[in-house]
Protein backbone atom coordinates (compact mmCIF):
# COMPACT_ATOMS: atom_id res chain seq x y z
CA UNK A 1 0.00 0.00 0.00
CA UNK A 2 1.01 3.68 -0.77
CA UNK A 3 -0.39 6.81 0.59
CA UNK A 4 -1.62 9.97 -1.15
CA UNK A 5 -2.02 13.87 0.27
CA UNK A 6 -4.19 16.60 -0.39
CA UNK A 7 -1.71 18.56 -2.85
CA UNK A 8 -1.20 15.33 -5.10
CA UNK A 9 -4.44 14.44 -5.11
CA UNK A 10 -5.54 17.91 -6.49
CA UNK A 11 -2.87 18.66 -8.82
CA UNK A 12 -4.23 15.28 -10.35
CA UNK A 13 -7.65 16.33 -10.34
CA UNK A 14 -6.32 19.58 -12.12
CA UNK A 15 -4.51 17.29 -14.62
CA UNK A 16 -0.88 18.52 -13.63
CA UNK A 17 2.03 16.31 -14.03
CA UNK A 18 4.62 14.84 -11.97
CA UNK A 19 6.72 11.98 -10.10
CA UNK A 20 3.83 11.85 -7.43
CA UNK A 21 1.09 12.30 -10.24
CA UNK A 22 3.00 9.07 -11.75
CA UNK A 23 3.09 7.26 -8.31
CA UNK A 24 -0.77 8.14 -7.44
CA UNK A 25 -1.68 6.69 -11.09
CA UNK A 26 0.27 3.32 -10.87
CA UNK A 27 -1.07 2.87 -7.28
CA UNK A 28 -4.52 3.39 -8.19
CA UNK A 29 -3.99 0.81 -11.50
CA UNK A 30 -2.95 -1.25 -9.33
CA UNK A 31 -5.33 -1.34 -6.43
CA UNK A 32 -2.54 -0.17 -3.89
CA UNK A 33 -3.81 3.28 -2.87
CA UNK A 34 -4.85 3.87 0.64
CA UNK A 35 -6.52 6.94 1.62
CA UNK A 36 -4.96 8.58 5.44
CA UNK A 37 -8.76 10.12 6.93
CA UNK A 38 -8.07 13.83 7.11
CA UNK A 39 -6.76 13.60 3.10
CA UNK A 40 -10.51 12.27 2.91
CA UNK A 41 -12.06 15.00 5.13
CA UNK A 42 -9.64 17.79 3.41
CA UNK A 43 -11.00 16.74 0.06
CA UNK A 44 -14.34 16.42 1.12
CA UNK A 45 -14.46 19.99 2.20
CA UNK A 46 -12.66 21.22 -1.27
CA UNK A 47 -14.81 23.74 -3.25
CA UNK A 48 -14.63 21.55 -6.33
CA UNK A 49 -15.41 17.98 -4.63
CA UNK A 50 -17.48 16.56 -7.69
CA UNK A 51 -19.56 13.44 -7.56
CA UNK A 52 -17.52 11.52 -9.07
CA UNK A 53 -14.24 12.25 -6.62
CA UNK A 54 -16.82 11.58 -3.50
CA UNK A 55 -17.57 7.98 -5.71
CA UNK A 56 -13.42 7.97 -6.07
CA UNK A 57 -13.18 8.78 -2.56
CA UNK A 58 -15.63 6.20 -1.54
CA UNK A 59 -13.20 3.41 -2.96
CA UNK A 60 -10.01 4.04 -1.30
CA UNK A 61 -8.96 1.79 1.49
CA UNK A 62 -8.53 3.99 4.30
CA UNK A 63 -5.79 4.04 7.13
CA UNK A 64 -6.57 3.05 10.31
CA UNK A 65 -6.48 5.26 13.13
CA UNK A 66 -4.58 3.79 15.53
CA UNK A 67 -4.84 3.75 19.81
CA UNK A 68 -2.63 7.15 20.71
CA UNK A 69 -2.50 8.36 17.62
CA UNK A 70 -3.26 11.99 18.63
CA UNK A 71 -0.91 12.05 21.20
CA UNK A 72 1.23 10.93 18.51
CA UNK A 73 0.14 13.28 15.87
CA UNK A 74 0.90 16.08 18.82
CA UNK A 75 3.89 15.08 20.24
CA UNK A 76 5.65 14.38 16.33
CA UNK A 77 3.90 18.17 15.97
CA UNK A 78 5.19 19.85 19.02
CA UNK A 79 8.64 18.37 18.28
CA UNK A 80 8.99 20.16 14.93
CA UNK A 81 7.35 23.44 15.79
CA UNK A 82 9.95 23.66 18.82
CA UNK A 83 12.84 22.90 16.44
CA UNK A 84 11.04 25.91 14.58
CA UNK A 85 10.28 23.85 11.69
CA UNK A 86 7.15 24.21 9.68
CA UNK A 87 4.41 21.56 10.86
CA UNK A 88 0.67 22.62 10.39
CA UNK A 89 -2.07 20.54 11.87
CA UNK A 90 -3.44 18.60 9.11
CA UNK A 91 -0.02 17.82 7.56
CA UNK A 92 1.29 16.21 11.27
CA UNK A 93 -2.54 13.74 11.48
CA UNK A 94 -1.91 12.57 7.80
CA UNK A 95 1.75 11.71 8.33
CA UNK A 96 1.16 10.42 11.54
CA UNK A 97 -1.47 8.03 9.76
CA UNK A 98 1.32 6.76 7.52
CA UNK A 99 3.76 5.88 10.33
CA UNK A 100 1.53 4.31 12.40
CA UNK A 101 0.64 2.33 9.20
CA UNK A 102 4.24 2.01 8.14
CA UNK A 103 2.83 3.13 4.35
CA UNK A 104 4.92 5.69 2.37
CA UNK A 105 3.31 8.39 1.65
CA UNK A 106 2.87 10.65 -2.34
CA UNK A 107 3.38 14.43 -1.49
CA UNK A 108 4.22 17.11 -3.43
CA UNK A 109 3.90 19.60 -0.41
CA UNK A 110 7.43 20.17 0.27
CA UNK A 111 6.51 20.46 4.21
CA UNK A 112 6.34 16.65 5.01
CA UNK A 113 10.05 16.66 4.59
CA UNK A 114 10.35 17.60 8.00
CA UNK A 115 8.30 15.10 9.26
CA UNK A 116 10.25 12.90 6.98
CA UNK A 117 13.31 13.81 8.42
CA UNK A 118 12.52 13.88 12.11
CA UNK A 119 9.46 12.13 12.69
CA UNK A 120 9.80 8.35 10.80
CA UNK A 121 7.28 9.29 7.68
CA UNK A 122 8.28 7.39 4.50
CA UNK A 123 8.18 9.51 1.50
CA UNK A 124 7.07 8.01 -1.87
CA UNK A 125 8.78 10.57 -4.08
C-alpha cells in the first residue's frame, strides 16, 4: 500500500504532471492506494469535490487510526514546531497516519520533509 495527500491528489484532479502524479496513477492501476482520513475529510471539504471524486473517494482503502495516535500526531507536531520547523495541523494527522501504518506516503507539499526527516514518515517521491 502507498499513501496519497491533499496537494497530489488535487494537482491530479487539475490534470498537472509529476513523479507523485506518476506514483498516485500506478497505485490506483494497481489497487494499492490507501486513503490517510483527514486527506478524505480535506478533500471532502474542497470547493470543487465533484460526484464523481466523493464515488473515487468512496473506494479508497482507508488508514486506520490507531490507539494514541493523537498524542502521537501532537507530540511528532510539538517536536517540529519547537525545532522551529514548519508543521501545520493537518499535515502532522496525515503523516502520523502513515507511520503508524508504516505506508509511504505521495506528497508534493514540500513540508512533510520535516516530518520525513525527524518524525519516521516514509516519503514516496
Amino acid at each position: 500500500m502507498i499513501a496519497v495527500d491533499t496537494s497530489s491528489v488535487i494537482a491530479w484532479l487539475q490534470g498537472d504532471g509529476g513523479a507523485d502524479i506518476t506514483r498516485l496513477e500506478e497505485a490506483l492501476t494497481s489497487k494499492k492506494l490507501a486513503l490517510p482520513p483527514p486527506v478524505a475529510a480535506e478533500l471532502l471539504s474542497w470547493p470543487k469535490a465533484s460526484p464523481a471524486l466523493r464515488s473515487t473517494l468512496a473506494r479508497l482503502q482507508p488508514l486506520p487510526i490507531a490507539e494514541g495516535f493523537w498524542e502521537r500526531a501532537g507530540a511528532s507536531r510539538r517536536f517540529l514546531l519547537e525545532k522551529g520547523f514548519k508543521g501545520r495541523f493537518a499535515d502532522a494527522l496525515i503523516a502520523q497516519c502513515c507511520i503508524d501504518s508504516d505506508v509511504a506516503l505521495i506528497a508534493r507539499d514540500a513540508d512533510f520533509r520535516h516530518f520525513a526527516r525527524h518524525c519516521g514518515l516514509k516519503l514516496a517521491v
